[in-house]
C-alpha atoms as a PDB file:
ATOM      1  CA  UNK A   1       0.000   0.000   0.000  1.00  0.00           C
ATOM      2  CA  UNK A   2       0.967   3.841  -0.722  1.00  0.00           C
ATOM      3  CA  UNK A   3       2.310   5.766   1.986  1.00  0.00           C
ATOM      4  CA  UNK A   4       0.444   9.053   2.079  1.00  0.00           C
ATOM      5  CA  UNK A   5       1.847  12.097   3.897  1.00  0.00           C
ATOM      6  CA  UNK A   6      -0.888  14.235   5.261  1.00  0.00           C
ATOM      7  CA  UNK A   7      -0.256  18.241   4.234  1.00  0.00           C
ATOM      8  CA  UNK A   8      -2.295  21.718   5.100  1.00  0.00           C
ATOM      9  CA  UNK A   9      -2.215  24.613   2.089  1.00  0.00           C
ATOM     10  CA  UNK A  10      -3.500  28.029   2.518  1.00  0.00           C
ATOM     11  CA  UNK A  11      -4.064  29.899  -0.554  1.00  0.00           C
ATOM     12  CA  UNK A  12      -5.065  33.374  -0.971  1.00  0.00           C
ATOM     13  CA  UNK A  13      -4.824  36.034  -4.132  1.00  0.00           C
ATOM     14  CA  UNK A  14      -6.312  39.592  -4.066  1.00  0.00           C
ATOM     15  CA  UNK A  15      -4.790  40.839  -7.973  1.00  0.00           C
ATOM     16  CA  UNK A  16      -8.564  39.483  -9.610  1.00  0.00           C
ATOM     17  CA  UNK A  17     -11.008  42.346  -9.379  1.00  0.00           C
ATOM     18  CA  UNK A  18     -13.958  40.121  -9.070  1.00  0.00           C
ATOM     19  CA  UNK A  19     -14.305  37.653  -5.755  1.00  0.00           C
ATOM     20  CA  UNK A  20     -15.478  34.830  -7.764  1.00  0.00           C
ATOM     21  CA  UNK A  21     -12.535  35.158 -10.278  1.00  0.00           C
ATOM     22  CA  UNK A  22     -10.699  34.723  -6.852  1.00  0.00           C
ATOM     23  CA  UNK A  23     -12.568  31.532  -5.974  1.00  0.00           C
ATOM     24  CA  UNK A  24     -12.483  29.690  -9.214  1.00  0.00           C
ATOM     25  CA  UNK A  25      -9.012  30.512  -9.614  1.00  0.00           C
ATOM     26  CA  UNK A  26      -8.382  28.862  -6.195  1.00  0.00           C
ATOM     27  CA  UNK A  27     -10.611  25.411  -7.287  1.00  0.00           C
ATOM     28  CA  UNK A  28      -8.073  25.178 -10.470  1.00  0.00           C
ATOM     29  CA  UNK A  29      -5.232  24.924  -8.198  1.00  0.00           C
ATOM     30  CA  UNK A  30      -7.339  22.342  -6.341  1.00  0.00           C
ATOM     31  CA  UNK A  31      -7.744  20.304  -9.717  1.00  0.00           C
ATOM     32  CA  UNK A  32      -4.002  21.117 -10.308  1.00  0.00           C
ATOM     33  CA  UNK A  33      -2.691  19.224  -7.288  1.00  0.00           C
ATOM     34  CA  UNK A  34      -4.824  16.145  -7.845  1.00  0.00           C
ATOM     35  CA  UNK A  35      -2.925  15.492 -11.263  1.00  0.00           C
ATOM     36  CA  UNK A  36       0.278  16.096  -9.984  1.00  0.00           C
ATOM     37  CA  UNK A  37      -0.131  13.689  -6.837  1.00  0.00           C
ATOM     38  CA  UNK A  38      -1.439  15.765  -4.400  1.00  0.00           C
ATOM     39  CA  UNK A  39      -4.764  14.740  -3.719  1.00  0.00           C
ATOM     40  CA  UNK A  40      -6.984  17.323  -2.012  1.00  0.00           C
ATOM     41  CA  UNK A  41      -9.214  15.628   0.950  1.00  0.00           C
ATOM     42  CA  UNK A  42     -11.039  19.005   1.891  1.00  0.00           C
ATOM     43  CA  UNK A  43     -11.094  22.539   0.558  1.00  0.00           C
ATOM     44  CA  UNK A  44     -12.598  25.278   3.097  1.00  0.00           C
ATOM     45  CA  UNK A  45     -15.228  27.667   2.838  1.00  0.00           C
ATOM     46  CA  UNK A  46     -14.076  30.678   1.247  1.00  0.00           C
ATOM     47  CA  UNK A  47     -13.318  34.075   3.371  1.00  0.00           C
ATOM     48  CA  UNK A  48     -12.472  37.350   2.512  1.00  0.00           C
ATOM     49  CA  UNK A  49      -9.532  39.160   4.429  1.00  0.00           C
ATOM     50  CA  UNK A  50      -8.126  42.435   4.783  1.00  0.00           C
ATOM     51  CA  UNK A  51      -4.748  42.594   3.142  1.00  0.00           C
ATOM     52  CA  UNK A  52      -1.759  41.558   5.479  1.00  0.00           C
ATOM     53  CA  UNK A  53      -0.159  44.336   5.882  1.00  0.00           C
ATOM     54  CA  UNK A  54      -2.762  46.640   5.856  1.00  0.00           C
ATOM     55  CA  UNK A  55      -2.724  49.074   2.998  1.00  0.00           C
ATOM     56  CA  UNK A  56      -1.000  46.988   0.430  1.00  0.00           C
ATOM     57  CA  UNK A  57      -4.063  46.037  -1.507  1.00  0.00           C
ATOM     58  CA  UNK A  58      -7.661  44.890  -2.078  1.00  0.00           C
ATOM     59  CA  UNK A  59      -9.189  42.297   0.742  1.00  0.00           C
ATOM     60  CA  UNK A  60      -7.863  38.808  -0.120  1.00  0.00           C
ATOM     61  CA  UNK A  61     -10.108  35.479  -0.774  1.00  0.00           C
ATOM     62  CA  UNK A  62      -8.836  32.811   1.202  1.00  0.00           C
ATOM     63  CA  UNK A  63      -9.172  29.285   1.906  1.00  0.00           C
ATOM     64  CA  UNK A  64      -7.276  26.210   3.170  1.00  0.00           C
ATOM     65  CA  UNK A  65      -6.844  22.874   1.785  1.00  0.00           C
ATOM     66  CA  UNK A  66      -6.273  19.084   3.411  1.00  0.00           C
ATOM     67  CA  UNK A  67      -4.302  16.754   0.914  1.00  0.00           C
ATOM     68  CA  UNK A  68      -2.630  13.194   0.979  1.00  0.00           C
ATOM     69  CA  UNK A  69       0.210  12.805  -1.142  1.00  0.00           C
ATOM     70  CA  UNK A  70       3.169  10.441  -1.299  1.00  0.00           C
ATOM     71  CA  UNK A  71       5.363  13.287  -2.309  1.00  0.00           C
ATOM     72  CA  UNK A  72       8.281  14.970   0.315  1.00  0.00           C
ATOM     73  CA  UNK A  73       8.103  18.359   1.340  1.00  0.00           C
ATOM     74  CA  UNK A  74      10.928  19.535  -0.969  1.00  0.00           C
ATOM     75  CA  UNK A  75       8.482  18.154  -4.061  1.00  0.00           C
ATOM     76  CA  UNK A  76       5.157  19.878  -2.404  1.00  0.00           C
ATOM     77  CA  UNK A  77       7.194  23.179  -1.958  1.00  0.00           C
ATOM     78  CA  UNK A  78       8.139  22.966  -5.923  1.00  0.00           C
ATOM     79  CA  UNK A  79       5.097  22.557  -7.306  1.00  0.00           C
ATOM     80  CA  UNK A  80       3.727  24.750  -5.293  1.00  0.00           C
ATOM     81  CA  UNK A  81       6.026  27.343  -6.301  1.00  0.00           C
ATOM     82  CA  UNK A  82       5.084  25.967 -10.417  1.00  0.00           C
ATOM     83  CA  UNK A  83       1.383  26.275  -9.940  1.00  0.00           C
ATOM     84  CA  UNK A  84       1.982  30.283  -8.924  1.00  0.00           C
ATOM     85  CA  UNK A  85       4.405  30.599 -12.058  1.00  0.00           C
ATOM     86  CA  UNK A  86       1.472  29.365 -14.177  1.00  0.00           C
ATOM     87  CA  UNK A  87      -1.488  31.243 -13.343  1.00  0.00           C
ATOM     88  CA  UNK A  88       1.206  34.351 -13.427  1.00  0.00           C
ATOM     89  CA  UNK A  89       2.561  34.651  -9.476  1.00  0.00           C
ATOM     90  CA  UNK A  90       5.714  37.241  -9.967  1.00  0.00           C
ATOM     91  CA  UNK A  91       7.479  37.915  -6.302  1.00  0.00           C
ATOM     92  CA  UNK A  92       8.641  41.523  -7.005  1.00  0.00           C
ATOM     93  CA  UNK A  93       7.612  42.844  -3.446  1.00  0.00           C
ATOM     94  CA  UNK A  94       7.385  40.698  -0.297  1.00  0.00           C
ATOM     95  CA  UNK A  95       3.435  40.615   1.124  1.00  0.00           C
ATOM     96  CA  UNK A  96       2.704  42.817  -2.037  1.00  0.00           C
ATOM     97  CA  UNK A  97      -0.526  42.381  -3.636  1.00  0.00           C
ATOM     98  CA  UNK A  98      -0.686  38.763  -5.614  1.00  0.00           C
ATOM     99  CA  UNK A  99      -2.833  36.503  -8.312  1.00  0.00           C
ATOM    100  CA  UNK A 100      -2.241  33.586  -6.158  1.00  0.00           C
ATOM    101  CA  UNK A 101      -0.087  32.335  -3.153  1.00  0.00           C
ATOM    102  CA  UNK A 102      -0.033  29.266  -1.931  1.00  0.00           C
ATOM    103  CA  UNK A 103       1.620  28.490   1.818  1.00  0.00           C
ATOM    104  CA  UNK A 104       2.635  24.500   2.649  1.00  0.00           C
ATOM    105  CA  UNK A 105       1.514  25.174   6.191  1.00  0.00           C
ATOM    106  CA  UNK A 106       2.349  21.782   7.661  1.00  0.00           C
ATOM    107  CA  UNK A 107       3.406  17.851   6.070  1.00  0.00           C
ATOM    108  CA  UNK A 108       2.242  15.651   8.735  1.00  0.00           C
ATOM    109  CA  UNK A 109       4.018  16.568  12.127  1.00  0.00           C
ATOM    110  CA  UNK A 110       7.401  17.195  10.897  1.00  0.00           C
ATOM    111  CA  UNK A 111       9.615  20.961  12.196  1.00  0.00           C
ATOM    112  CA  UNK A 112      11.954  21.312   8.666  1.00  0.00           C
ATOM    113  CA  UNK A 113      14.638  21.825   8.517  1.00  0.00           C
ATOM    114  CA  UNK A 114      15.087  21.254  12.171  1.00  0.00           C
ATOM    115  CA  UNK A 115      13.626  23.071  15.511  1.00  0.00           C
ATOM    116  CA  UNK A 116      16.259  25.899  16.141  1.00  0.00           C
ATOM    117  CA  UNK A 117      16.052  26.847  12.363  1.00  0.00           C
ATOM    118  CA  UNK A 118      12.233  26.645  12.777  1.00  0.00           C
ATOM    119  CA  UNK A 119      12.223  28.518  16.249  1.00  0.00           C
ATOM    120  CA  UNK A 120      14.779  31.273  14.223  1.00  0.00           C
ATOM    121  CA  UNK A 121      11.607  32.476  11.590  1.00  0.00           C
ATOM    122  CA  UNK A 122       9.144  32.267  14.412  1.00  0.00           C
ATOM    123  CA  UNK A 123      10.536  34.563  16.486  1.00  0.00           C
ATOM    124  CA  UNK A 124      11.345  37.313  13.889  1.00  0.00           C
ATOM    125  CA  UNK A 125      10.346  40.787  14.458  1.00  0.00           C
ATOM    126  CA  UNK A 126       7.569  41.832  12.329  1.00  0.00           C
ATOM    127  CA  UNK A 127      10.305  44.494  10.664  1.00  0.00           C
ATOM    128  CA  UNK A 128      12.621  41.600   9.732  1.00  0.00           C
ATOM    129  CA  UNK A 129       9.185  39.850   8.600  1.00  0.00           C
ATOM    130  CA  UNK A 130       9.281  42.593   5.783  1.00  0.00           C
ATOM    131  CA  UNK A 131      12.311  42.285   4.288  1.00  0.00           C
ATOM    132  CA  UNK A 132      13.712  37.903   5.213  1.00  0.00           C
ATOM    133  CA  UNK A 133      12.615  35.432   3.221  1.00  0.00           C
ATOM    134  CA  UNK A 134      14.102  31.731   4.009  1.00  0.00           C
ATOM    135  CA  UNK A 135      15.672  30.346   1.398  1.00  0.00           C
ATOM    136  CA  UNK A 136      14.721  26.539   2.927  1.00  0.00           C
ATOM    137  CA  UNK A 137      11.708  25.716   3.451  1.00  0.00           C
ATOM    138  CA  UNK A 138      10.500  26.020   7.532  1.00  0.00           C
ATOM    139  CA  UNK A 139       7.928  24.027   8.191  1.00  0.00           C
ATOM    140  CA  UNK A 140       5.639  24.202  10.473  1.00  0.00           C
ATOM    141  CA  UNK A 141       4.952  27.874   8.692  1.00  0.00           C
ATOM    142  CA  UNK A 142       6.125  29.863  11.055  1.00  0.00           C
ATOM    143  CA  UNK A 143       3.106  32.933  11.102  1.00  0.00           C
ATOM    144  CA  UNK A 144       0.477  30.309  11.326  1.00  0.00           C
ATOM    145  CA  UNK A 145       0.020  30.998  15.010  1.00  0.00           C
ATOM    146  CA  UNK A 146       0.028  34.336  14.068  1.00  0.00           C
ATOM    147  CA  UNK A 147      -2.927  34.829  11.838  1.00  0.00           C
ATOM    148  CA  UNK A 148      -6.389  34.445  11.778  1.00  0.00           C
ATOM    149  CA  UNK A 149      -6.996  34.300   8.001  1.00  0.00           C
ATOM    150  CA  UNK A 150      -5.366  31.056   8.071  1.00  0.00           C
ATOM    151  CA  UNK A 151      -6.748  29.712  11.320  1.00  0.00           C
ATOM    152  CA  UNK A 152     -10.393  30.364  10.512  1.00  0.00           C
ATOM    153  CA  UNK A 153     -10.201  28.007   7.203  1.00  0.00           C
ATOM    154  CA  UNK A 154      -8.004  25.768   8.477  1.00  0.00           C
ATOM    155  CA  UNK A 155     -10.755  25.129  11.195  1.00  0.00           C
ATOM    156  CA  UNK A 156     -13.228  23.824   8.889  1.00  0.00           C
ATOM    157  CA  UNK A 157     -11.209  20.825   7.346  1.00  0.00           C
ATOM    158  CA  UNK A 158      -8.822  20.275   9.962  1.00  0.00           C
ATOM    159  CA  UNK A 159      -9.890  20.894  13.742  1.00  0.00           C
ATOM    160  CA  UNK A 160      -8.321  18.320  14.831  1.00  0.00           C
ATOM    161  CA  UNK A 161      -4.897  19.735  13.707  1.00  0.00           C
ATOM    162  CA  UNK A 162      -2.759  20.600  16.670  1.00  0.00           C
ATOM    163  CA  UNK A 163       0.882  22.553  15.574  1.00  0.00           C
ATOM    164  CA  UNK A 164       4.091  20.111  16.283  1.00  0.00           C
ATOM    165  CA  UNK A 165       6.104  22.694  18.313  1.00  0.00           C
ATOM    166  CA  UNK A 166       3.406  25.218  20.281  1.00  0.00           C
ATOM    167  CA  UNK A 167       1.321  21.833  20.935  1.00  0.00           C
ATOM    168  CA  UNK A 168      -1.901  23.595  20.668  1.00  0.00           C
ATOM    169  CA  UNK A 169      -5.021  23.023  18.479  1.00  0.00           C
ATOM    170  CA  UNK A 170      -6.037  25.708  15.615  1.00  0.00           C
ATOM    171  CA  UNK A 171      -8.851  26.385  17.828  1.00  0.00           C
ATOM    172  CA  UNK A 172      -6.602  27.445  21.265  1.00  0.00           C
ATOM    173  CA  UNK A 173      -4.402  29.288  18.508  1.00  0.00           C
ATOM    174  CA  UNK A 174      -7.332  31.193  17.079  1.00  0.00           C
ATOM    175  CA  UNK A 175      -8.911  32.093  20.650  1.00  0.00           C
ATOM    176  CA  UNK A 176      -5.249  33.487  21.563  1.00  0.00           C
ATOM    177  CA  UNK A 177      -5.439  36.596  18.738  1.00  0.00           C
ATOM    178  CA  UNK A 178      -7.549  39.646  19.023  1.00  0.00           C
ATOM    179  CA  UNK A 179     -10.982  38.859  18.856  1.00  0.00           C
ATOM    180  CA  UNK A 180     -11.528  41.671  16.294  1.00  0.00           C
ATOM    181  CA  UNK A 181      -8.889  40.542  13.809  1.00  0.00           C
ATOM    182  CA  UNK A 182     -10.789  36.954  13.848  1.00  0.00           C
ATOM    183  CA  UNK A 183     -14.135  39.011  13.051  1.00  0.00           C
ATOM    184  CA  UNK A 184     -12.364  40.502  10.371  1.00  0.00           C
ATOM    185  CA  UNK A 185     -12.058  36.943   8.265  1.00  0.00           C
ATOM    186  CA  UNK A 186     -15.958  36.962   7.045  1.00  0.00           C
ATOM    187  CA  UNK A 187     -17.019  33.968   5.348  1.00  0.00           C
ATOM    188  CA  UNK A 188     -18.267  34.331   1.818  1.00  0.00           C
ATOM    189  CA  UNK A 189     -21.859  33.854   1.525  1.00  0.00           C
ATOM    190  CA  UNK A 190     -22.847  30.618  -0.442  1.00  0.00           C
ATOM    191  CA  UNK A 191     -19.405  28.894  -0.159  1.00  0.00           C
ATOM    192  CA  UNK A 192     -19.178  25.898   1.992  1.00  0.00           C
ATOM    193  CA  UNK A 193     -16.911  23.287   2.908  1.00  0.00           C
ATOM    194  CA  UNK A 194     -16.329  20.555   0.241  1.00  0.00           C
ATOM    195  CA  UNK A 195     -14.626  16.906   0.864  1.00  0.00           C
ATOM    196  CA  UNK A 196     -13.077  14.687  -1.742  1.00  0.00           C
ATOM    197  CA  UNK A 197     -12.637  10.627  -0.628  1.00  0.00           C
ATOM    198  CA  UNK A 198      -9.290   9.601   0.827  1.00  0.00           C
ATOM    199  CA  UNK A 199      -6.916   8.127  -2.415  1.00  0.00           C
ATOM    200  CA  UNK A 200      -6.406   4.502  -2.164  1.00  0.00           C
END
């Protein structure tokens, strides 16, 4: 039998001036992973966010997706990176306004590419935020404690997830942040959770 690895996206794009552009762009990367051995379990509701940092843009759609895949992390991070190159991603400015990102937040328990490295992004000022990028990838993601647009969908197809290092659940996370920047993720009206049978 396969060995499936169990992984957590979020994806989010604000550069489409019409939501639903937004959301059907986000269910072709959905379709996208499933032919290139990534096989979506659950996509979220969709929600619409204020742009993180505040200022840089229009409000963002975003939602998270559950997937098996028998892939490593390294592979996952790639074609993550190919599926923003084809629907026209460009990284000119860091947290600038964007078609489509897509975050690996985690790939079954595992802290790449090891805890001090990990606890080394995590702990970055929000200044140094601006301007670092890793060149590895650091997995768990290291702002998922730190933001409710990813918490919020990651609680509908996941609530069971609890983060490797902090050993909390997405729901403790979420109830730790400002109870008006968790208001601020509004679900879109008419979308709904969707789940896809386990591969085999």
């Amino acid at each position: 039998m396969k060995k499936y690895n169990q992984v957590i996206f979020s994806i989010g794009g604000n550069q489409e001036q019409e939501v639903s552009k937004n959301i059907e762009l986000q269910l072709k990367v959905a379709n996208l992973f499933s032919r290139s051995h990534v096989f979506p379990t659950a996509v979220s509701k969709f929600y619409l966010t204020p742009a993180f940092p505040a200022g840089i843009g229009a409000d963002f759609v975003n939602c998270a997706i559950s997937a098996m895949t028998p892939l490593d992390p390294s592979d996952v991070l790639q074609l993550c990176h190919q599926i923003e190159a084809e629907f026209g991603r460009k990284r000119i400015v860091r947290w600038g306004e964007r078609v489509i990102d897509i975050d690996l937040i985690s790939f079954n328990d595992r802290v790449l590419p090891d805890m001090v490295a990990y606890c080394n992004w995590r702990d970055l000022s929000l200044e140094e935020q601006r301007v670092k990028a890793p060149e590895h990838l650091i997995l768990p993601h290291p702002r998922v404690q730190d933001r409710a647009f990813v918490l919020v969908p990651l609680l509908d197809i996941a609530p069971e997830w609890v983060h490797p290092v902090l050993k909390r659940s997405a729901r403790e996370l979420l109830n730790d942040l400002p109870p008006e920047e968790v208001d601020s993720v509004r679900a879109i009206e008419g979308s709904r959770v969707v789940n896809y049978p386990e591969p085999v």
